[in-house]
C-alpha atoms as a PDB file:
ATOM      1  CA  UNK A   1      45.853  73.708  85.562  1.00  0.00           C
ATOM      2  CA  UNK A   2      44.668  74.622  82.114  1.00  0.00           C
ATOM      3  CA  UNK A   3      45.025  78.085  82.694  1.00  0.00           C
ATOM      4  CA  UNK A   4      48.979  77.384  83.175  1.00  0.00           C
ATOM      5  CA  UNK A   5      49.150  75.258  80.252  1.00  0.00           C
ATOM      6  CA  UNK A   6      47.784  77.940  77.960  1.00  0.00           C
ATOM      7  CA  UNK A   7      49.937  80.240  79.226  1.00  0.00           C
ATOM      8  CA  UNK A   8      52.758  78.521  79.095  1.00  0.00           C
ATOM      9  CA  UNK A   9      51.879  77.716  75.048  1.00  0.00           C
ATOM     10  CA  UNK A  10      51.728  81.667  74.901  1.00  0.00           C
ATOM     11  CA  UNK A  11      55.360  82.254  76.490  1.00  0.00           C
ATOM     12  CA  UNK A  12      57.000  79.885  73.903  1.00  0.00           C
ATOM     13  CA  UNK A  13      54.491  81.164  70.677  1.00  0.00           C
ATOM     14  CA  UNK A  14      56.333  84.647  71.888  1.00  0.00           C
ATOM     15  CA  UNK A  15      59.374  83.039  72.590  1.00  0.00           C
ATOM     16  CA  UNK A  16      59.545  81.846  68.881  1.00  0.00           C
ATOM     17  CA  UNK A  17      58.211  85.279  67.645  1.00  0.00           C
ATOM     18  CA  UNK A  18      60.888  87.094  69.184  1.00  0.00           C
ATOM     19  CA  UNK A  19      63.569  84.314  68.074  1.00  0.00           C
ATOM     20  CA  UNK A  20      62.086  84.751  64.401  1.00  0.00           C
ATOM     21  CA  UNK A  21      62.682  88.697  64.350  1.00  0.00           C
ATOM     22  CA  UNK A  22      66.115  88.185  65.977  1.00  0.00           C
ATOM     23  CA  UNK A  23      66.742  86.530  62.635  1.00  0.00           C
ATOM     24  CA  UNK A  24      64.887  88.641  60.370  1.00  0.00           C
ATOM     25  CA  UNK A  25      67.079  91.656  61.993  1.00  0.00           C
ATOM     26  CA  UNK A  26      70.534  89.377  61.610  1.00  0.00           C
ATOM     27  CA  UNK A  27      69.558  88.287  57.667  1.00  0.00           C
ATOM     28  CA  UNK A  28      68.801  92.469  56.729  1.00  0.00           C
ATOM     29  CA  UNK A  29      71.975  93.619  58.390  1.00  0.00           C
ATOM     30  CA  UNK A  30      73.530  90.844  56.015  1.00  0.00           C
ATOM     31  CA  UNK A  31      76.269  92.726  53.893  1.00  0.00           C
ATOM     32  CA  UNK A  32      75.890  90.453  51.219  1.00  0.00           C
ATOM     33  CA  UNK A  33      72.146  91.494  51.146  1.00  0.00           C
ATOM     34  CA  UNK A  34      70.117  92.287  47.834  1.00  0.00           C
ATOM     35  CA  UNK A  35      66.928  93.140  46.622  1.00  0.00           C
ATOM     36  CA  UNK A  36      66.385  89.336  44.245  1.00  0.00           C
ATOM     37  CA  UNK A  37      65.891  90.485  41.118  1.00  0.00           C
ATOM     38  CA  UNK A  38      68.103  93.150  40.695  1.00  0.00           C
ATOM     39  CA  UNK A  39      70.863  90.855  42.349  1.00  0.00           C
ATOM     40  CA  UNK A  40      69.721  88.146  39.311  1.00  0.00           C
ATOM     41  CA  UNK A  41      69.832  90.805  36.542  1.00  0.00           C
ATOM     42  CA  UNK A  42      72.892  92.408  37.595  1.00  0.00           C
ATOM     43  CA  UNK A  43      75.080  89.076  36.332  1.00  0.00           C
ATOM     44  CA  UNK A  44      77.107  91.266  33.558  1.00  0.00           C
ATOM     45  CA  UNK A  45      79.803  88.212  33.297  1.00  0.00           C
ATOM     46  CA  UNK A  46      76.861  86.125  32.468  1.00  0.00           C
ATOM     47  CA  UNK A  47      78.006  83.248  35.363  1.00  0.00           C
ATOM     48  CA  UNK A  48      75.169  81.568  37.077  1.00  0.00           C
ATOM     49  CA  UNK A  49      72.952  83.063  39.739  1.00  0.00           C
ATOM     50  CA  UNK A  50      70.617  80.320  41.419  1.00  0.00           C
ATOM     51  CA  UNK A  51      68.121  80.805  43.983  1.00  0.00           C
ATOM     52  CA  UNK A  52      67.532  77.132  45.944  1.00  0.00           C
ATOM     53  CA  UNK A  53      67.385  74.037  43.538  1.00  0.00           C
ATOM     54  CA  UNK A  54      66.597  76.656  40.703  1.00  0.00           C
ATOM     55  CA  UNK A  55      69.181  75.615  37.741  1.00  0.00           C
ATOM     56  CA  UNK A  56      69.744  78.619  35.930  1.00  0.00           C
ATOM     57  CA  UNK A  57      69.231  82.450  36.298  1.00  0.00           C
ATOM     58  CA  UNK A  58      66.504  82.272  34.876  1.00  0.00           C
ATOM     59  CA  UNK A  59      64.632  79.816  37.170  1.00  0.00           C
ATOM     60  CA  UNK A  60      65.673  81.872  39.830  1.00  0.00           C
ATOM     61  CA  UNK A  61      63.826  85.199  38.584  1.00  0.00           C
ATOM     62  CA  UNK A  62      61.188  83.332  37.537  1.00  0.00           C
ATOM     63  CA  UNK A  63      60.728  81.757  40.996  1.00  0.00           C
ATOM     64  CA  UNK A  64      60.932  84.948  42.655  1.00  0.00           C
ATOM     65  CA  UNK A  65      58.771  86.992  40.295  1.00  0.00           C
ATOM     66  CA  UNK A  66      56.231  83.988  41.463  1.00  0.00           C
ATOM     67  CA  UNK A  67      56.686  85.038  44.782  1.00  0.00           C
ATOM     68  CA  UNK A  68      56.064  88.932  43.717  1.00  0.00           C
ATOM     69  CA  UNK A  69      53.134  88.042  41.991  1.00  0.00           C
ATOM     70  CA  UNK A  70      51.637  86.624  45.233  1.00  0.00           C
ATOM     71  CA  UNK A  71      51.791  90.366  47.008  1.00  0.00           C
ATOM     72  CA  UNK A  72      55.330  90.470  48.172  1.00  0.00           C
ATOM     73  CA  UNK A  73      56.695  93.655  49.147  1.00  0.00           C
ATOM     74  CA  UNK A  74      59.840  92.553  48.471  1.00  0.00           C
ATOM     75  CA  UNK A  75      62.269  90.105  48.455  1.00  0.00           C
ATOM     76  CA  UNK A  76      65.692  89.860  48.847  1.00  0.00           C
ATOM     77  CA  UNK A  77      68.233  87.177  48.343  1.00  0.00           C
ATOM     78  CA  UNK A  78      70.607  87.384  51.551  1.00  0.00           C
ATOM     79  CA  UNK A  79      73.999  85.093  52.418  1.00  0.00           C
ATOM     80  CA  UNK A  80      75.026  85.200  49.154  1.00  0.00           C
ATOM     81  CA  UNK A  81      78.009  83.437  48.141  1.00  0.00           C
ATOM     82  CA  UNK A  82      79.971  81.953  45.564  1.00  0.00           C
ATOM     83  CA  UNK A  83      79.603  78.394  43.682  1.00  0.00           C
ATOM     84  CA  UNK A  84      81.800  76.169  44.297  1.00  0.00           C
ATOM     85  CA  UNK A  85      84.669  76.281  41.053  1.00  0.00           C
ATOM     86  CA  UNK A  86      83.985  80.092  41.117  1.00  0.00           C
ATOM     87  CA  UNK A  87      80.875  79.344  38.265  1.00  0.00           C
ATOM     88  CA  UNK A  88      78.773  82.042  39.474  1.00  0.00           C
ATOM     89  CA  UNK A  89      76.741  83.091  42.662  1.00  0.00           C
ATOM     90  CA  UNK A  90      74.124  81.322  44.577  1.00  0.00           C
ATOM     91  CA  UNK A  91      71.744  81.530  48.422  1.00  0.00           C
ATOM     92  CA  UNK A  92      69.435  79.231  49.088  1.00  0.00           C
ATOM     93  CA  UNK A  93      67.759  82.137  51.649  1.00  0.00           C
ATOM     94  CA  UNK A  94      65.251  84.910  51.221  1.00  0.00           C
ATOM     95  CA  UNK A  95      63.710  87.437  53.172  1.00  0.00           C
ATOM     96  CA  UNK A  96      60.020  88.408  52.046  1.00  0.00           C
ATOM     97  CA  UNK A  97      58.607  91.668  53.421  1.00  0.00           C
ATOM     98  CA  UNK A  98      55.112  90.889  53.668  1.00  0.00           C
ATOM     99  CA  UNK A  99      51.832  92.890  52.676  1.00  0.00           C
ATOM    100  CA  UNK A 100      49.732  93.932  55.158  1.00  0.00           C
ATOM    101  CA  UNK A 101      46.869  93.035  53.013  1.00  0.00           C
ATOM    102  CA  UNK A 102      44.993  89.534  55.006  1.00  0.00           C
ATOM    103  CA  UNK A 103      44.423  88.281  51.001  1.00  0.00           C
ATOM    104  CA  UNK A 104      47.832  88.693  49.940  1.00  0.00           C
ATOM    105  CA  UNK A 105      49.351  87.480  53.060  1.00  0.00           C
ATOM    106  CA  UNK A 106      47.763  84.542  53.145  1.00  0.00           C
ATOM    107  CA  UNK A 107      48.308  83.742  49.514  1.00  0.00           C
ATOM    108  CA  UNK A 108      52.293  84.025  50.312  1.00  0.00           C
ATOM    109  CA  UNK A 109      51.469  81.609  53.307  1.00  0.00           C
ATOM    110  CA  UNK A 110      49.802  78.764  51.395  1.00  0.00           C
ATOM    111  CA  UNK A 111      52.220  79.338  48.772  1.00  0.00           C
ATOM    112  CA  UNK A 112      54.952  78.505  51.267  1.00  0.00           C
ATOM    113  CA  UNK A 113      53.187  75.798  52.849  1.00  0.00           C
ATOM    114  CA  UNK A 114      53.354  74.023  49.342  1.00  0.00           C
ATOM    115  CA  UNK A 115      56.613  74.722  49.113  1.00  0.00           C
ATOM    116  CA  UNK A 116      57.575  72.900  52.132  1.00  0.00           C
ATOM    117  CA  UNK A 117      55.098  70.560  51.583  1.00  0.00           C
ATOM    118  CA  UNK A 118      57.216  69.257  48.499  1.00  0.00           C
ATOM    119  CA  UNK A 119      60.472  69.663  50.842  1.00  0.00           C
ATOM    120  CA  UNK A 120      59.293  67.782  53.521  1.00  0.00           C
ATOM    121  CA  UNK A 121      58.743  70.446  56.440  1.00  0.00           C
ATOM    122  CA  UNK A 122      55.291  72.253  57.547  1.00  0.00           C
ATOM    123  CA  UNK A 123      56.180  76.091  57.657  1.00  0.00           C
ATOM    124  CA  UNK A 124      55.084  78.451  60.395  1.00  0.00           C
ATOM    125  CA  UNK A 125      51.229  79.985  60.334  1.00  0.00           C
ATOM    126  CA  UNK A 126      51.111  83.881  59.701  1.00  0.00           C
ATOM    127  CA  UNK A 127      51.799  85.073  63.584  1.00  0.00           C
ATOM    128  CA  UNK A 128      51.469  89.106  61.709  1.00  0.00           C
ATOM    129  CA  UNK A 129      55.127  89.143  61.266  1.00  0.00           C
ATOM    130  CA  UNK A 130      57.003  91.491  58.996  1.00  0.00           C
ATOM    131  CA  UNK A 131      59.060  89.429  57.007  1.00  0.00           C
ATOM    132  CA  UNK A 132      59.382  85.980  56.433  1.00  0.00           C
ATOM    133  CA  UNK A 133      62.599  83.917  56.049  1.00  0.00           C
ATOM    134  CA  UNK A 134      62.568  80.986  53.120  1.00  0.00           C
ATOM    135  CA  UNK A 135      65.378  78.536  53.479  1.00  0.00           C
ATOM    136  CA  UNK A 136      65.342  77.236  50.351  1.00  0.00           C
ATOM    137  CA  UNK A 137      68.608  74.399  50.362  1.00  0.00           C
END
């Protein structure tokens, strides 16, 4: 009996693996896709580019160079649209590529657990994916 509850735990721990790169693969094909930074900086009207709850353009790089500084490979801000009234652009989701590095990666994983600590949700344990997807709104 234990034997087929374990098992069963490791069908739906692949289950959601294989759900979780289904949507990592959907969010990069994204059209609307861009590296974070570069898709802050590039603002040359000066409107508003937000990340999440971040107010200003500048909260926004700031919160992802935070997310750089913990190892990130990259990030990039994905189902990006406009604000309402046409004031700028906003997404409230990013895709991290993660570092292979154990150290790094797990800094980006605590990190993320605080973060949805303060939100109100428990976030996924590193399962060795690729990429990670933040919903940040």
């Amino acid at each position: 009996m234990k034997q087929n509850v374990g098992r069963k735990s490791e069908l739906l721990a692949e289950d959601a693996r294989n759900e979780h790169e289904q949507l990592i693969l959907r969010l990069l094909a994204d059209p609307t896709k861009r590296e974070a930074l570069q898709w802050l900086k590039d603002d040359e009207r000066g409107a508003n580019r937000t990340i999440g709850g971040c107010a200003t353009t500048q909260d926004s790089m700031k919160f992802v160079r935070q997310i750089y500084g913990l190892g990130a490979e990259e990030v990039l801000a994905v189902n990006v649209h406009p604000r309402p009234k046409g004031a700028g652009e906003r997404t409230g989701k990013l895709v991290v590529a993660l570092p292979k590095n154990p150290k790094l990666r797990h800094a980006i994983f605590d990190w993320c657990k605080d973060q949805g600590d303060s939100l109100g949700f428990t976030p996924d344990p590193d399962h060795g994916e690729s990429h990670l997807f933040l919903l940040l709104d």
